[in-house]
PDB file of N, CA and C in Angstrom:
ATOM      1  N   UNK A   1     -41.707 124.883  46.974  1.00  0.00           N
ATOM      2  CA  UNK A   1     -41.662 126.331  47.108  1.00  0.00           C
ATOM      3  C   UNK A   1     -41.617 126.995  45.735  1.00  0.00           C
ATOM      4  N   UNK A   2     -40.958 126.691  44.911  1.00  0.00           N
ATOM      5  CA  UNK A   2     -40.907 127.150  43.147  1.00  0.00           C
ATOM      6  C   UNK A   2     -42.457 126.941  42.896  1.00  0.00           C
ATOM      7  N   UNK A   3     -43.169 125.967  43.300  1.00  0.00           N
ATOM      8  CA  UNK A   3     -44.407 125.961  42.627  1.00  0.00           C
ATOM      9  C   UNK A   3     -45.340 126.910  42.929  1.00  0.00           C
ATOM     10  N   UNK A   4     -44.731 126.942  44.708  1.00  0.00           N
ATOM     11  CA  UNK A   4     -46.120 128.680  44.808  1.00  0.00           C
ATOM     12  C   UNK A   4     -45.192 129.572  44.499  1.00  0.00           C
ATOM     13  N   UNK A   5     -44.243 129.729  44.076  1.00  0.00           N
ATOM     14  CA  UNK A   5     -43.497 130.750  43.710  1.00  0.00           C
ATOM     15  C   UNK A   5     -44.129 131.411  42.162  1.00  0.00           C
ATOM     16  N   UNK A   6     -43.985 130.490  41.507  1.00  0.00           N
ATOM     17  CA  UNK A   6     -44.257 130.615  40.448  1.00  0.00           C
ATOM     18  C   UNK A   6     -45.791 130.669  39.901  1.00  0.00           C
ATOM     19  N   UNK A   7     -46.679 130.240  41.179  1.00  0.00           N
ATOM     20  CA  UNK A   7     -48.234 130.793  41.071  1.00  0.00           C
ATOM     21  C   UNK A   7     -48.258 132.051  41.658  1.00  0.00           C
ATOM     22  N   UNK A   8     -47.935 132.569  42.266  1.00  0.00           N
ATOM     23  CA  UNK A   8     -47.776 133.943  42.659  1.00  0.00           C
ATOM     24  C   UNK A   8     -47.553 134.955  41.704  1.00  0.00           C
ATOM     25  N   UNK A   9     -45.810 134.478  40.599  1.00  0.00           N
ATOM     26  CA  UNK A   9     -46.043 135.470  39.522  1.00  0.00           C
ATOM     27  C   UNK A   9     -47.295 134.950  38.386  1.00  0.00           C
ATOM     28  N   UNK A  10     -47.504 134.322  38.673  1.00  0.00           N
ATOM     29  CA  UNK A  10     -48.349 134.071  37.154  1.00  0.00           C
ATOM     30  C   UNK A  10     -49.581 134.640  37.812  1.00  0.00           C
ATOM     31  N   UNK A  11     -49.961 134.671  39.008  1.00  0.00           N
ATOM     32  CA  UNK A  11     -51.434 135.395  39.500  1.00  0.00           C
ATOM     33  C   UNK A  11     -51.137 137.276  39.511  1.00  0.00           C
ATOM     34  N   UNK A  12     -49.713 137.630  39.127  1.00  0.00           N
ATOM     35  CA  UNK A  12     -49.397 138.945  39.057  1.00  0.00           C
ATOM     36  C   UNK A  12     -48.847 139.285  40.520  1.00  0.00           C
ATOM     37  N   UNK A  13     -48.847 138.287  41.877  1.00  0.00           N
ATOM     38  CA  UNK A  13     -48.845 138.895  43.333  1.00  0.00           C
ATOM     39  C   UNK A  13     -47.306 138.969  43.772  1.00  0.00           C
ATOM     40  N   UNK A  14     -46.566 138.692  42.880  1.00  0.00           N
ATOM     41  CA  UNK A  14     -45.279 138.527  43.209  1.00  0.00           C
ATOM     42  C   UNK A  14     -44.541 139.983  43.399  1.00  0.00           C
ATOM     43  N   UNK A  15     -44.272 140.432  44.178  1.00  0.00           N
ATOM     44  CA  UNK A  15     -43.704 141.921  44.745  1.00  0.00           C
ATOM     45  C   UNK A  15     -42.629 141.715  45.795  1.00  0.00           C
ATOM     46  N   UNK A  16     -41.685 142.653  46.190  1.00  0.00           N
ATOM     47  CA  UNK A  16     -40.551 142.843  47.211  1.00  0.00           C
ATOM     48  C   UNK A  16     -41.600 143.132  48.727  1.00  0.00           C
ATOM     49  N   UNK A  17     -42.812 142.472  49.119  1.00  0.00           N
ATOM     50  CA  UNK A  17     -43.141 142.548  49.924  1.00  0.00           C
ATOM     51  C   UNK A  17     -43.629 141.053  50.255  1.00  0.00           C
ATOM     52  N   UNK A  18     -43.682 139.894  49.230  1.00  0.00           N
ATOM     53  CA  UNK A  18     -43.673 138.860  49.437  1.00  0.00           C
ATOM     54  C   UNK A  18     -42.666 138.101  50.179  1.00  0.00           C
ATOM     55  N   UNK A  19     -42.633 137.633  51.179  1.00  0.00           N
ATOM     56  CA  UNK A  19     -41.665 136.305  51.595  1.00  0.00           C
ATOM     57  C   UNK A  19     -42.098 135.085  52.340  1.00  0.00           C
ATOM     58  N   UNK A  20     -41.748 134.290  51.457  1.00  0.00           N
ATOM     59  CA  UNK A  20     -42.099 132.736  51.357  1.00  0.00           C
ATOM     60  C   UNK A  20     -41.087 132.385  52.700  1.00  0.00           C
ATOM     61  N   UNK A  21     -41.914 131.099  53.758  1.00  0.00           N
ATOM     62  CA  UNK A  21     -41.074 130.950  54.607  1.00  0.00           C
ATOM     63  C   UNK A  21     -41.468 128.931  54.500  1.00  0.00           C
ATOM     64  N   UNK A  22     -40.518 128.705  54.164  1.00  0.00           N
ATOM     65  CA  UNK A  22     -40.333 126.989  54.340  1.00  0.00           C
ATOM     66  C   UNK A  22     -40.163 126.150  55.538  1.00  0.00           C
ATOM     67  N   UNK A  23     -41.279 125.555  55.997  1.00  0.00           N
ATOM     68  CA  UNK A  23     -41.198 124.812  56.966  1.00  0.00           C
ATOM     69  C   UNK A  23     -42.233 124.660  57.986  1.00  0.00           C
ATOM     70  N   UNK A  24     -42.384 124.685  58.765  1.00  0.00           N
ATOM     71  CA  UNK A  24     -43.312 123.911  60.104  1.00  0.00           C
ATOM     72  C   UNK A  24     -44.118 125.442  60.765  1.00  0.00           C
ATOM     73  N   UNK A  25     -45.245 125.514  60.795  1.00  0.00           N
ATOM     74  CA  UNK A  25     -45.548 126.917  61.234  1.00  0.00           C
ATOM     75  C   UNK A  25     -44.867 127.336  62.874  1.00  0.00           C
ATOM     76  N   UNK A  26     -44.928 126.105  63.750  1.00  0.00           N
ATOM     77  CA  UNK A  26     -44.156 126.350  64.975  1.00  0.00           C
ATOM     78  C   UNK A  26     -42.615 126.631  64.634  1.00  0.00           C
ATOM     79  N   UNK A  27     -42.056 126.521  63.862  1.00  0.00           N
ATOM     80  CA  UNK A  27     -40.219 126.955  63.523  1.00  0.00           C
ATOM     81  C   UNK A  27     -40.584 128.419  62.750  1.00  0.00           C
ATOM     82  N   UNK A  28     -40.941 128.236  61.854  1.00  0.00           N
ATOM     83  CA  UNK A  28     -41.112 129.126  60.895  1.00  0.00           C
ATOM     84  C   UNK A  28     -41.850 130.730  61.148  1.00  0.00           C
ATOM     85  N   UNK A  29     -43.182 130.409  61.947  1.00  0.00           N
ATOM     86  CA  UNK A  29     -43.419 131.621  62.367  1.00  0.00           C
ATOM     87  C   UNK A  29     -42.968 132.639  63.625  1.00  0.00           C
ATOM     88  N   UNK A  30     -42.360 131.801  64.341  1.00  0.00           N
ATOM     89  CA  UNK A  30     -41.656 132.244  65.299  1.00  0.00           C
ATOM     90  C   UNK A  30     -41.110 133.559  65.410  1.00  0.00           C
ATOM     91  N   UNK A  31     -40.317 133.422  64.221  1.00  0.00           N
ATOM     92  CA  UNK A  31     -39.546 134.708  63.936  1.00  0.00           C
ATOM     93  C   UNK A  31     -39.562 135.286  62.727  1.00  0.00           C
ATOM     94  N   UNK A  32     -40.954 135.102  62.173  1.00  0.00           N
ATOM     95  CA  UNK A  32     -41.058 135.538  60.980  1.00  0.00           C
ATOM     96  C   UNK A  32     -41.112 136.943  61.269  1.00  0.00           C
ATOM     97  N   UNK A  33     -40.681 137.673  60.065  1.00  0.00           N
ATOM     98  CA  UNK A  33     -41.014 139.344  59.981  1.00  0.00           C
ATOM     99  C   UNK A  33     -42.096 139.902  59.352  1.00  0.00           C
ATOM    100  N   UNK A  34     -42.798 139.371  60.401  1.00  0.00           N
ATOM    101  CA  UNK A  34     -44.384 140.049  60.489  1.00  0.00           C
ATOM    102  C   UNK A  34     -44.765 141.211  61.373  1.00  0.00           C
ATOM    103  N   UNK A  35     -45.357 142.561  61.057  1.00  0.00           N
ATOM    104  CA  UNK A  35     -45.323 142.959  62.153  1.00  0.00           C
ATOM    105  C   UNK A  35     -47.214 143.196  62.017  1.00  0.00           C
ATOM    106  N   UNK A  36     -47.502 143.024  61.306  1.00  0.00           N
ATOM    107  CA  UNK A  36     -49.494 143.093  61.064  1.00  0.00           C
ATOM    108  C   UNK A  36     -49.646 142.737  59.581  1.00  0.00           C
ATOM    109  N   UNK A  37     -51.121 141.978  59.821  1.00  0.00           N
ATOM    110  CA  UNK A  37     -51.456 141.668  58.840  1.00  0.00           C
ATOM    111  C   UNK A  37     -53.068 141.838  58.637  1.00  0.00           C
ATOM    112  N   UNK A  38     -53.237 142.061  57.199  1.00  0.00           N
ATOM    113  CA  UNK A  38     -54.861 142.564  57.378  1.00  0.00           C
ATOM    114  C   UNK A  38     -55.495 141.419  57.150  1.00  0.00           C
ATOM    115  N   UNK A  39     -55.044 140.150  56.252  1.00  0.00           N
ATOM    116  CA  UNK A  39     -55.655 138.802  55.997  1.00  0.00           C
ATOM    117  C   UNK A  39     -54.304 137.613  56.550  1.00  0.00           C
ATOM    118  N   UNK A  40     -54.909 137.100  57.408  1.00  0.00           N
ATOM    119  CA  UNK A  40     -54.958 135.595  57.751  1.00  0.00           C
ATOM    120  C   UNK A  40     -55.222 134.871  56.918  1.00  0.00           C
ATOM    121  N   UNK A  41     -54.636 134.183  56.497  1.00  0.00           N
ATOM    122  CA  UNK A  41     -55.386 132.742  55.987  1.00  0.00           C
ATOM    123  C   UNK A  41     -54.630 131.245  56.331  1.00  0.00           C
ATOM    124  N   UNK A  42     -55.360 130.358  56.926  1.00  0.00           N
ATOM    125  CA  UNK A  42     -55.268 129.459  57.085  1.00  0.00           C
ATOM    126  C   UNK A  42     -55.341 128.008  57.055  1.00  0.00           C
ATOM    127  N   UNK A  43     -54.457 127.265  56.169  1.00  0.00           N
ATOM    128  CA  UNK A  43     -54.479 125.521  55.834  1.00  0.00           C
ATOM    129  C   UNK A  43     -53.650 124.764  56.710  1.00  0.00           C
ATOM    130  N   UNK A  44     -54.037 124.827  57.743  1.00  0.00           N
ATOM    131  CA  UNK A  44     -53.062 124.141  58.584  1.00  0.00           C
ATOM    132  C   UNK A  44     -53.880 122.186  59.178  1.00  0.00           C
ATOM    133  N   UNK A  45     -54.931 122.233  58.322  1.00  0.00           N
ATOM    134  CA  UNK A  45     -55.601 120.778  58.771  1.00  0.00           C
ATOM    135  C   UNK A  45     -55.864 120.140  59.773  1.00  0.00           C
ATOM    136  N   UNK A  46     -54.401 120.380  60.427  1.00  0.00           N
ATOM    137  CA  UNK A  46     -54.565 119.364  61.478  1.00  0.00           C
ATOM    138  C   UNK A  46     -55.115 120.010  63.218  1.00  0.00           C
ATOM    139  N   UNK A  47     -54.586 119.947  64.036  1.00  0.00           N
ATOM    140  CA  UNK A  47     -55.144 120.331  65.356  1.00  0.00           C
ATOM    141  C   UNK A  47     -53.605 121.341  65.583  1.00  0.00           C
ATOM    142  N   UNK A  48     -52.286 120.961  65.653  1.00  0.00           N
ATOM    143  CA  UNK A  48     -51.290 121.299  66.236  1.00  0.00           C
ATOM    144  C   UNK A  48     -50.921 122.663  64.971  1.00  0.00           C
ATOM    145  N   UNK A  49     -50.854 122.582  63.875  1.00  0.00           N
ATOM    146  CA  UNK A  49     -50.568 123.289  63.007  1.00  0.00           C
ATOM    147  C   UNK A  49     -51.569 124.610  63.264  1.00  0.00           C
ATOM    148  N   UNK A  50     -52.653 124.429  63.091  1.00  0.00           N
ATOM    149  CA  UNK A  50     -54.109 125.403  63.345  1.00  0.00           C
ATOM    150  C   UNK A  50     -53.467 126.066  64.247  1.00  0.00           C
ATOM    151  N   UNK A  51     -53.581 125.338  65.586  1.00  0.00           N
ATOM    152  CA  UNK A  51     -53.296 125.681  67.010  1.00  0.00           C
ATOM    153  C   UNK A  51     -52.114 126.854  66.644  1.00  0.00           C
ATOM    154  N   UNK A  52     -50.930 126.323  66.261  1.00  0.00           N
ATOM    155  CA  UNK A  52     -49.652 127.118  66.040  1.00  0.00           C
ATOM    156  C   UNK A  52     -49.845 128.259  65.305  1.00  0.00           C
ATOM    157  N   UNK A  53     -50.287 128.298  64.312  1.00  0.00           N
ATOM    158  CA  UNK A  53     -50.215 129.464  63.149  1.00  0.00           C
ATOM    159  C   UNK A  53     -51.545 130.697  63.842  1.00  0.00           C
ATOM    160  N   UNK A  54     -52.430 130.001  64.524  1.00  0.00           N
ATOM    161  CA  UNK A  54     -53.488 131.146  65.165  1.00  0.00           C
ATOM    162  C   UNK A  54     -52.560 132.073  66.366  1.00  0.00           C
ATOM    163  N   UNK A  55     -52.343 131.237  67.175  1.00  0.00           N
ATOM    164  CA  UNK A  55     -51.650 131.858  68.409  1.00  0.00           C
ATOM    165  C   UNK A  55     -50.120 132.924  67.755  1.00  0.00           C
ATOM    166  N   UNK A  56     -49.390 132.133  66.824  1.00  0.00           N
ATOM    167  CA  UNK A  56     -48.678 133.260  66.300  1.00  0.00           C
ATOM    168  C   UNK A  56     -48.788 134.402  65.472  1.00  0.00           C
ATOM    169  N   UNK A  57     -49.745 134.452  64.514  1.00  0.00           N
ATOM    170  CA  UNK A  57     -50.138 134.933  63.957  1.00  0.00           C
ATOM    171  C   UNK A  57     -51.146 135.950  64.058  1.00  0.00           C
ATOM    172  N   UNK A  58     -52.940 135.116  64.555  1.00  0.00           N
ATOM    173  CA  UNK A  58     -53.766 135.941  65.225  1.00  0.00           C
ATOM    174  C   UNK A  58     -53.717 137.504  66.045  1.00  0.00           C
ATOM    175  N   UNK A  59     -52.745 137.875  66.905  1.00  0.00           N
ATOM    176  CA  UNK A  59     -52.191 138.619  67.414  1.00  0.00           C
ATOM    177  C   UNK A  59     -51.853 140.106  66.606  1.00  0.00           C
ATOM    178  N   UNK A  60     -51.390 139.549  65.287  1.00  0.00           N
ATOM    179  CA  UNK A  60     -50.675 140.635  64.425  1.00  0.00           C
ATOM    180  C   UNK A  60     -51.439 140.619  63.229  1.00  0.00           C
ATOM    181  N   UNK A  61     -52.893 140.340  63.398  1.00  0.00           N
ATOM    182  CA  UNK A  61     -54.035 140.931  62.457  1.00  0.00           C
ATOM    183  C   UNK A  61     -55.197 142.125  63.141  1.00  0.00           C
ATOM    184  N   UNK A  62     -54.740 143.178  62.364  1.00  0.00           N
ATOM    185  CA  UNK A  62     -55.214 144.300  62.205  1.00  0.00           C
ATOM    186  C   UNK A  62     -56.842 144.122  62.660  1.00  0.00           C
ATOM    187  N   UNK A  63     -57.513 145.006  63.294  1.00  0.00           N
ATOM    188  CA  UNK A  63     -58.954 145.313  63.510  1.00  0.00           C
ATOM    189  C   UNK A  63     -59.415 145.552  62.279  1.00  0.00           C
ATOM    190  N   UNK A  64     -60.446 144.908  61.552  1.00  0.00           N
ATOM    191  CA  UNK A  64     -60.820 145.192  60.686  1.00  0.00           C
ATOM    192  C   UNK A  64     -60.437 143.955  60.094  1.00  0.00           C
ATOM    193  N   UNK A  65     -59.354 143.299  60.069  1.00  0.00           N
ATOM    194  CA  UNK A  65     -58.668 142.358  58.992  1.00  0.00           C
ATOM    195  C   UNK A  65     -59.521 140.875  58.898  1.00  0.00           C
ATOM    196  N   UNK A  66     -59.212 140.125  58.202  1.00  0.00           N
ATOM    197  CA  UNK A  66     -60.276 139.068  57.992  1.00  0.00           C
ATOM    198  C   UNK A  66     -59.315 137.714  58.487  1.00  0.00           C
ATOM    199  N   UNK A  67     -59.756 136.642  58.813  1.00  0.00           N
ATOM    200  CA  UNK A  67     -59.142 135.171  59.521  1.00  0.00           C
ATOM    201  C   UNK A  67     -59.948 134.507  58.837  1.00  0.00           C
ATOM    202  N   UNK A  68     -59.503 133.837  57.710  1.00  0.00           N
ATOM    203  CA  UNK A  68     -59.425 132.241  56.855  1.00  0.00           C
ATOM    204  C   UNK A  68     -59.398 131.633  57.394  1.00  0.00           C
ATOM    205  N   UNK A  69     -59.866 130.348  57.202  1.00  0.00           N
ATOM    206  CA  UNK A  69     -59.885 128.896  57.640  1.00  0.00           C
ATOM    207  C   UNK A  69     -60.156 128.210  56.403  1.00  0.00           C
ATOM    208  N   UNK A  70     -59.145 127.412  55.873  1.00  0.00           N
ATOM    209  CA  UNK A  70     -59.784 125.954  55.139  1.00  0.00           C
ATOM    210  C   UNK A  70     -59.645 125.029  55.972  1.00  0.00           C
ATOM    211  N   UNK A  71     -61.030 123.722  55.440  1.00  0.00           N
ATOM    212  CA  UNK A  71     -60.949 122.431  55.952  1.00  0.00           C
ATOM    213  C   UNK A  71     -61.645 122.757  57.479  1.00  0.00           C
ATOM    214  N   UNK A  72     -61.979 123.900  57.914  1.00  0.00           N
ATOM    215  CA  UNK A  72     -62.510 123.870  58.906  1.00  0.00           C
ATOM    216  C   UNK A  72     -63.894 122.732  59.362  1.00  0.00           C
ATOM    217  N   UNK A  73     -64.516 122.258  57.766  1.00  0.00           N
ATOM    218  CA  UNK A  73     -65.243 122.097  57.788  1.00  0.00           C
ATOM    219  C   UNK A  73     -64.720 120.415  57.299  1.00  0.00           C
ATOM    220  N   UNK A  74     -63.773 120.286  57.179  1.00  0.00           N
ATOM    221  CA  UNK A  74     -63.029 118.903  57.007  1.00  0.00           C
ATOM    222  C   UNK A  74     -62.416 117.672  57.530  1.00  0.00           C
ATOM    223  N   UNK A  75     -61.967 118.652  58.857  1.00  0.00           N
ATOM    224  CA  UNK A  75     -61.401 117.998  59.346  1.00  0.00           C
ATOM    225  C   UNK A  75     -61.633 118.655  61.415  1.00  0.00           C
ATOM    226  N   UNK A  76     -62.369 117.640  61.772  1.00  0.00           N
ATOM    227  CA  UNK A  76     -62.189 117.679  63.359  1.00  0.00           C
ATOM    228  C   UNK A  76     -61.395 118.012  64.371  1.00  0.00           C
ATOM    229  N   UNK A  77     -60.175 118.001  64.286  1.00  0.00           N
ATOM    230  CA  UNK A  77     -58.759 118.748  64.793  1.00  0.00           C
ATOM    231  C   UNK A  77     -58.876 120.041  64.063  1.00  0.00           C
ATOM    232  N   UNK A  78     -58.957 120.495  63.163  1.00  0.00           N
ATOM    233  CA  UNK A  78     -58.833 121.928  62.557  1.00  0.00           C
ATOM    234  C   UNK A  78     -59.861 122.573  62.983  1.00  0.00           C
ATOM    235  N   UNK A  79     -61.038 122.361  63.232  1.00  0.00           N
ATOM    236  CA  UNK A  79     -61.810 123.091  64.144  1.00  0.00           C
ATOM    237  C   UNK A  79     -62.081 123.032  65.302  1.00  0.00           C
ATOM    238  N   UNK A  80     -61.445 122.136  66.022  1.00  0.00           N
ATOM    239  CA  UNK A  80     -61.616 122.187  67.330  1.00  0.00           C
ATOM    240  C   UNK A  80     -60.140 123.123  67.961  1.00  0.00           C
ATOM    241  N   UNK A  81     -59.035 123.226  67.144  1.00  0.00           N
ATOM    242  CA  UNK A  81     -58.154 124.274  67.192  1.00  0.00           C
ATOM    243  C   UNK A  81     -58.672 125.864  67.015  1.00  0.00           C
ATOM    244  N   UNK A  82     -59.628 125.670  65.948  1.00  0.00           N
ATOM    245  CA  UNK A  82     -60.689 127.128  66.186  1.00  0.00           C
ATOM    246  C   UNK A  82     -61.204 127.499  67.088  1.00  0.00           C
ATOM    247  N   UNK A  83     -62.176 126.658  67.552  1.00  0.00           N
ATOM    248  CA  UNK A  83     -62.988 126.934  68.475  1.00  0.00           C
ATOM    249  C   UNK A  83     -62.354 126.905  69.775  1.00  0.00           C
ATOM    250  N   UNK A  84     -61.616 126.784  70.335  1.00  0.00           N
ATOM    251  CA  UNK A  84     -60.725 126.564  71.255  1.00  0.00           C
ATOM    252  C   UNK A  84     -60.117 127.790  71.368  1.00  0.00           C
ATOM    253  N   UNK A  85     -59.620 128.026  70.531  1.00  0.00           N
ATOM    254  CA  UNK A  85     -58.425 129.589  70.292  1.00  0.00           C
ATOM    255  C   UNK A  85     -59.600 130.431  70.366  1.00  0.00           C
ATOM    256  N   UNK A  86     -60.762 130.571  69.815  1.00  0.00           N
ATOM    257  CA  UNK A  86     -61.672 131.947  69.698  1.00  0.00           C
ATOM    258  C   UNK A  86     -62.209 131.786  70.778  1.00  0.00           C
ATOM    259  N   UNK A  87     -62.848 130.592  71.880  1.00  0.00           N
ATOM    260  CA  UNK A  87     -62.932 130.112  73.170  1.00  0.00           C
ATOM    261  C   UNK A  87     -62.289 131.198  73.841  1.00  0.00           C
ATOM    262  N   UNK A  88     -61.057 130.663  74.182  1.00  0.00           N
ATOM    263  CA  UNK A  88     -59.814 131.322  75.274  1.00  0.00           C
ATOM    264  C   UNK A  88     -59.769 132.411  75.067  1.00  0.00           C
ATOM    265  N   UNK A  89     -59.568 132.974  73.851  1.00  0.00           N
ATOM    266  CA  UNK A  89     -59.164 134.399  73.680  1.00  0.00           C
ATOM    267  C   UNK A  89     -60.393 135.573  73.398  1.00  0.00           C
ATOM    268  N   UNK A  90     -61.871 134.561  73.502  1.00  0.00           N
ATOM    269  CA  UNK A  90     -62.707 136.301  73.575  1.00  0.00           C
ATOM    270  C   UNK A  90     -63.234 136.412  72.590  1.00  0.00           C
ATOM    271  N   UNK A  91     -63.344 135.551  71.669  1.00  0.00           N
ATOM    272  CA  UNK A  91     -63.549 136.044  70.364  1.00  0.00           C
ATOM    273  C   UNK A  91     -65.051 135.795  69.584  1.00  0.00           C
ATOM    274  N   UNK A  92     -65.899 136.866  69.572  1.00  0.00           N
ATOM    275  CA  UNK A  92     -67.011 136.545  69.601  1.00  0.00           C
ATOM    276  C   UNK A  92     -67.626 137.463  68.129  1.00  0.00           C
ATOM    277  N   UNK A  93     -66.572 137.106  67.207  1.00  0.00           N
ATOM    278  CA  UNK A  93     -67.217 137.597  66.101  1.00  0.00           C
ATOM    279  C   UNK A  93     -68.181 136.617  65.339  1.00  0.00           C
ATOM    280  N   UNK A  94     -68.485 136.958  64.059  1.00  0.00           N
ATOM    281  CA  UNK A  94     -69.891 135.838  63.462  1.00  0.00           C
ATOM    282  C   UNK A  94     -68.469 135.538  62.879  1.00  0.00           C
ATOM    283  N   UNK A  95     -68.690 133.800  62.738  1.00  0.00           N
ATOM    284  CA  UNK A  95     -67.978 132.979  61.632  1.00  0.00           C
ATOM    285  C   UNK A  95     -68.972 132.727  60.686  1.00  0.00           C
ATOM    286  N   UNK A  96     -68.691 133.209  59.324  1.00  0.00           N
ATOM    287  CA  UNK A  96     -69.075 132.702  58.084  1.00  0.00           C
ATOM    288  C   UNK A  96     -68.458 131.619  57.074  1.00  0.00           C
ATOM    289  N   UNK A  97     -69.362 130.793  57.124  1.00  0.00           N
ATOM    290  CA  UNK A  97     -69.313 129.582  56.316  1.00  0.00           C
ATOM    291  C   UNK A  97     -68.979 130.511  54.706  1.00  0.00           C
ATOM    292  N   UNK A  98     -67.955 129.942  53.874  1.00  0.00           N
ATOM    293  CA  UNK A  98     -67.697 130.574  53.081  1.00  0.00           C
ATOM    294  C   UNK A  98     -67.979 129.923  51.651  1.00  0.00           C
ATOM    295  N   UNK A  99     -67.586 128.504  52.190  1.00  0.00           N
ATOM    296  CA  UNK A  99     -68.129 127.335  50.932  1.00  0.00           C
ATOM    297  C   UNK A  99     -68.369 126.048  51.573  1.00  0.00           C
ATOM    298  N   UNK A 100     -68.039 124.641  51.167  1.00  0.00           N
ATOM    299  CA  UNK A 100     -68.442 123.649  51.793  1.00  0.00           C
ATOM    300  C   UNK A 100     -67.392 123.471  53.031  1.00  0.00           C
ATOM    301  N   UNK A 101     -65.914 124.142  52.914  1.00  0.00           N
ATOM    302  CA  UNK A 101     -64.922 123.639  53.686  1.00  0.00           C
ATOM    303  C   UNK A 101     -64.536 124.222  54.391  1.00  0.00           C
ATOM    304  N   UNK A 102     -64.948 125.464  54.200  1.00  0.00           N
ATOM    305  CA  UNK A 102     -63.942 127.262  54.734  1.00  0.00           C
ATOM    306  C   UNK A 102     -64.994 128.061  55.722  1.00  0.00           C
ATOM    307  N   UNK A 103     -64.305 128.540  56.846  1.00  0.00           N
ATOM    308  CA  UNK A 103     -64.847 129.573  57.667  1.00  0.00           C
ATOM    309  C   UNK A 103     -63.901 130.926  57.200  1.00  0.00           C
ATOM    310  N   UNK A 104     -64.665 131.925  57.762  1.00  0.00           N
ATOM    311  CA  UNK A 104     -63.854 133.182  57.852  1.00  0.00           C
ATOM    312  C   UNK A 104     -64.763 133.999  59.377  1.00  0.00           C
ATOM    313  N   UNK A 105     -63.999 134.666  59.467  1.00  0.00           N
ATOM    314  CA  UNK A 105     -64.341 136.068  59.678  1.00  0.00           C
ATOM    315  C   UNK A 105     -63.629 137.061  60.493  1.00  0.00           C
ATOM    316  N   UNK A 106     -64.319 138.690  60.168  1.00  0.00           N
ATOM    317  CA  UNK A 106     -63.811 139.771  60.545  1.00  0.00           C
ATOM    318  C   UNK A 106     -63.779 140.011  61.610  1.00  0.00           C
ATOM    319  N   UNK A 107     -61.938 140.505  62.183  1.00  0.00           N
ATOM    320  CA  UNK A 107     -61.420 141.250  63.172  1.00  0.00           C
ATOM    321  C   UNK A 107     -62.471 142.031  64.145  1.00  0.00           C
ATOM    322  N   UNK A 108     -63.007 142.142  65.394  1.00  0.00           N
ATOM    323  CA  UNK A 108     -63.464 143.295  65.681  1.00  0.00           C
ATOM    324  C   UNK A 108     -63.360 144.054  66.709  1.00  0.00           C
ATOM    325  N   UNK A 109     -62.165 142.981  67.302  1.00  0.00           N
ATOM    326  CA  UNK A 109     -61.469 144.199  68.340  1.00  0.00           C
ATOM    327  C   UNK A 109     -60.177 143.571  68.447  1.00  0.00           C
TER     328      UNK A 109
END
């Protein structure tokens, strides 16, 4: 945690609106104090992590806001947690390939 701590100030992003939360995205986001967010971003690799951090998270990104993915393109559980979640829930925006590993894309309803 000191190490992204300390990339944060050295990238200048370090502000009283930052908070770092340690641990498992199913414990951790639960009750995080989130109430919207305009960027998502997501390294969760595996199938269960993905799965977790979309369903909690997803919800409390803004129309308009953008959804990260690394490793989407890495790993087989991390996108089949995508496609699954944008499946069920409706979600029929364009995913853009962003580099060799990363999807994104914009909120649109």
């Amino acid at each position: 945690l000191d190490h992204v701590r300390s990339n944060f100030a050295r990238l200048g992003l370090l502000d009283d609106q930052v908070v770092f939360l340690k641990g498992f995205f199913s414990e951790t986001l639960v009750d995080a104090p989130i109430d919207r967010l305009a960027l998502l971003r997501l390294d969760g690799d595996l199938y269960p992590s993905t799965r977790d951090a979309l369903v909690l998270c997803y919800p409390k990104l803004t129309v308009g806001g953008f959804c990260i993915v690394d490793d989407y393109y890495s790993f087989e559980e991390c996108r089949r947690a995508v496609d699954e979640y944008r499946e069920s829930h409706g979600i029929t925006d364009e995913l853009v390939r962003i580099d060799r590993l990363s999807v994104m894309w914009r909120r649109g309803q």
